[in-house]
N, C-alpha and C. Protein backbone atom coordinates (compact mmCIF):
# COMPACT_ATOMS: atom_id res chain seq x y z
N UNK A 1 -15.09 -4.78 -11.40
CA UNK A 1 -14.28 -3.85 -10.61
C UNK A 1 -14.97 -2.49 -10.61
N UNK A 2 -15.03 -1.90 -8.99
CA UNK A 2 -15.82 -0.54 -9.09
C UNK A 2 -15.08 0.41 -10.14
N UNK A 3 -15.18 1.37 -10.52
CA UNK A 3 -14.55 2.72 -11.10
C UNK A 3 -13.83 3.52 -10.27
N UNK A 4 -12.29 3.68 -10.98
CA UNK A 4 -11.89 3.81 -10.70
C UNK A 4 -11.21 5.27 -10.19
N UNK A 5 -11.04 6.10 -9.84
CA UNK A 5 -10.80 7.63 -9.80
C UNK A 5 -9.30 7.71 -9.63
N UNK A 6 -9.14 9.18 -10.16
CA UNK A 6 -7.50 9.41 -10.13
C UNK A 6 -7.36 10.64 -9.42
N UNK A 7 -5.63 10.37 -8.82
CA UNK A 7 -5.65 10.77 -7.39
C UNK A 7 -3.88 11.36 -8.15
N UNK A 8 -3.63 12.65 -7.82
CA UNK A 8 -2.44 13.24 -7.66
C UNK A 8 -1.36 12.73 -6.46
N UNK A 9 0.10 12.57 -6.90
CA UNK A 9 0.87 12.35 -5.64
C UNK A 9 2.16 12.42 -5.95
N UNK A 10 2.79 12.74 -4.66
CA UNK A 10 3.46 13.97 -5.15
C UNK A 10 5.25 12.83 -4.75
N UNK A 11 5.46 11.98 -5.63
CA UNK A 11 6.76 11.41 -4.86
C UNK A 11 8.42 11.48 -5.33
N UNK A 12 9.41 11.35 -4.72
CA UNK A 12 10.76 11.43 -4.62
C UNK A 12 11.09 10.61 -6.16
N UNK A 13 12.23 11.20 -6.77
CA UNK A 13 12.41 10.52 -8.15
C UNK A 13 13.37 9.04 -7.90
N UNK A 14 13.28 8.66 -6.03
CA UNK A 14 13.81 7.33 -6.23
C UNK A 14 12.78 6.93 -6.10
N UNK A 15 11.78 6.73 -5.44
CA UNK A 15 11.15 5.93 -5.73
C UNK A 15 10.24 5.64 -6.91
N UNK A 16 9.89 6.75 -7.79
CA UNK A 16 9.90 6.29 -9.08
C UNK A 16 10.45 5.34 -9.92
N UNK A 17 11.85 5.74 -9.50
CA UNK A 17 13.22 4.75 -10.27
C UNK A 17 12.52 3.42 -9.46
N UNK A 18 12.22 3.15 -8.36
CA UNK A 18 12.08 2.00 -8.05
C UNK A 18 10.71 1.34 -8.49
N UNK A 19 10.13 1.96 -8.82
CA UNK A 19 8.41 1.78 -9.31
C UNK A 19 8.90 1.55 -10.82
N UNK A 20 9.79 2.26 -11.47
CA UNK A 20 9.80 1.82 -12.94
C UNK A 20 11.04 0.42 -13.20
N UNK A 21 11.54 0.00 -12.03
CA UNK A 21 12.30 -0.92 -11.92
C UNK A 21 11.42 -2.10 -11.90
N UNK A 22 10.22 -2.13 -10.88
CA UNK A 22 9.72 -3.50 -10.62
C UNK A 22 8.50 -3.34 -12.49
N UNK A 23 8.81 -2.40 -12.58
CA UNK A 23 7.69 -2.47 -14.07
C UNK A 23 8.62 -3.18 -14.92
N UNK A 24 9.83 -2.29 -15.16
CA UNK A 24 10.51 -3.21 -15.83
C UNK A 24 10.96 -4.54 -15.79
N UNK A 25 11.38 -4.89 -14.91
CA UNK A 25 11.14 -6.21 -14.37
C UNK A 25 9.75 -7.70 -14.54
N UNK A 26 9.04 -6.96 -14.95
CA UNK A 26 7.58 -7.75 -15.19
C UNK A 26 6.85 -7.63 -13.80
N UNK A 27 7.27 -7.45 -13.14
CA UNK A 27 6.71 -7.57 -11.62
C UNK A 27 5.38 -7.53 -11.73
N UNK A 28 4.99 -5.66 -12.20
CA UNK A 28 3.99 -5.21 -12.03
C UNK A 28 3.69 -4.51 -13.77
N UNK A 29 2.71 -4.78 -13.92
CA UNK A 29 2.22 -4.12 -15.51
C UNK A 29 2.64 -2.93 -15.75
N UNK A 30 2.23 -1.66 -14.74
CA UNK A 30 2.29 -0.37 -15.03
C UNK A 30 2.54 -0.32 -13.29
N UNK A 31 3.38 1.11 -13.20
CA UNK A 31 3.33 1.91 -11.93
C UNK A 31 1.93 2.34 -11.19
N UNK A 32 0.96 2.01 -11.78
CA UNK A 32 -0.31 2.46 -11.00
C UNK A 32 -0.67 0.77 -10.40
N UNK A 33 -0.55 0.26 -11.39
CA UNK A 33 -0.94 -1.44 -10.49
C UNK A 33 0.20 -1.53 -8.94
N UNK A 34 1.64 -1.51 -9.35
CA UNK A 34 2.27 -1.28 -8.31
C UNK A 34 1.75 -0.30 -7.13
N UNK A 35 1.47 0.86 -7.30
CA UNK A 35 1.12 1.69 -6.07
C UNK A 35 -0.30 1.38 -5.37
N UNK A 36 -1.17 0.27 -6.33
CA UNK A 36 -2.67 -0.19 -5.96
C UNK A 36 -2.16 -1.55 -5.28
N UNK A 37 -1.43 -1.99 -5.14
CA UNK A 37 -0.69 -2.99 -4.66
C UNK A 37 -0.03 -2.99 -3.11
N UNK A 38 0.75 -2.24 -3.40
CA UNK A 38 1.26 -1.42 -2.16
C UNK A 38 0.35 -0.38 -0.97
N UNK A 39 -0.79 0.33 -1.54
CA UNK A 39 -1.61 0.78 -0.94
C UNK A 39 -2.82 -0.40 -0.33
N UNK A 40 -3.03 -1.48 -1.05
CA UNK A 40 -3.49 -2.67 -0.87
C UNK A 40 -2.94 -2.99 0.53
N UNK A 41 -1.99 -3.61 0.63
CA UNK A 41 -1.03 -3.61 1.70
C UNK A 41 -1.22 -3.52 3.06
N UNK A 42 -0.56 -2.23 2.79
CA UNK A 42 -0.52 -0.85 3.75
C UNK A 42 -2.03 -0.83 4.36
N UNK A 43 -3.02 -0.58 3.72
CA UNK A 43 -4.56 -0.60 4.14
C UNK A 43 -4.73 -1.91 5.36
N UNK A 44 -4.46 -3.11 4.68
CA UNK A 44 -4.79 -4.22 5.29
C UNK A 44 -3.51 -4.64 6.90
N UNK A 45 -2.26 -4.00 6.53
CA UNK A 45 -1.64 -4.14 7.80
C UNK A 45 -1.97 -3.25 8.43
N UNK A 46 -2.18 -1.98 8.33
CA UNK A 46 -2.61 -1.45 9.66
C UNK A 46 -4.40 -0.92 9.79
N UNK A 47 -5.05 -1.65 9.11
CA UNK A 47 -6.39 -1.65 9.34
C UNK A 47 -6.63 -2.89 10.33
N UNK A 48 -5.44 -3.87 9.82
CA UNK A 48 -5.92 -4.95 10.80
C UNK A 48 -4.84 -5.39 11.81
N UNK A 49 -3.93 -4.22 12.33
CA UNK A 49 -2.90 -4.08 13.50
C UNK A 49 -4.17 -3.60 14.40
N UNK A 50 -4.95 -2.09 13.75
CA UNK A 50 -6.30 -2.03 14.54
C UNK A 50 -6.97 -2.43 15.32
N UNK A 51 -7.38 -3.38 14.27
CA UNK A 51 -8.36 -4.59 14.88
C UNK A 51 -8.11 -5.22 16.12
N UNK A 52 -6.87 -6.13 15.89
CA UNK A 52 -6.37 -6.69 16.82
C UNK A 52 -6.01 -5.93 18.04
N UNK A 53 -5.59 -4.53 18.14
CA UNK A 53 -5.13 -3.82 18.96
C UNK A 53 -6.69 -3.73 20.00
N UNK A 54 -7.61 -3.65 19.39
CA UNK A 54 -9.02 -3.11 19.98
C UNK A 54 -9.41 -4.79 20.41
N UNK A 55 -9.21 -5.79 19.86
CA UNK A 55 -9.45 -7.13 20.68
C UNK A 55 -8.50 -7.67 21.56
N UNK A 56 -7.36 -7.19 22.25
CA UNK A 56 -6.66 -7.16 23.08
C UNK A 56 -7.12 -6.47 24.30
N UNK A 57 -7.15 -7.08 25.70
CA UNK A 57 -7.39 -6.18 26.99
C UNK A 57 -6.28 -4.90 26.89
N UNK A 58 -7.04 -4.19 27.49
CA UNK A 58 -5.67 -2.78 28.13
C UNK A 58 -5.13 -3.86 28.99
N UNK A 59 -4.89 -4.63 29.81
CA UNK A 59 -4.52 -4.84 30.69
C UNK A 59 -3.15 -5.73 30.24
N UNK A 60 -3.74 -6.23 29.05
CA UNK A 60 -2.43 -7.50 28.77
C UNK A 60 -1.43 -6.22 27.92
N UNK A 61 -1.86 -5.66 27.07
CA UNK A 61 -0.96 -4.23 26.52
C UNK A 61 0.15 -3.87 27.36
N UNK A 62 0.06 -2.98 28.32
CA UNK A 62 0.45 -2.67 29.09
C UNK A 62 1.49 -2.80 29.81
């Protein structure tokens, strides 16, 4: 696994509560695996809504 860097962010104390819920839960190990998870995600649905958007004609869009 490359190295990893740490990144400040700045979020609402529910969703914390909900990040320390799925920890507690076993879900996820720690709140940083959860948010590498979720950013995982997020990257891949709309990196590859993208994609698809750019291999579609304008014409059928439309």
């Amino acid at each position: 696994m490359s190295r990893m860097k740490i990144i400040s962010v700045q979020l609402p104390q529910s969703l914390i509560h909900g990040l320390d819920a799925l920890v507690k839960r076993g879900i996820y190990p720690n709140r940083s695996e959860a948010i590498r998870v979720a950013i995982r995600e997020l990257l891949k649905k709309e990196l590859y809504k993208e994609e698809i958007q750019e291999e579609i004609p304008e014409y059928v869009v439309k």
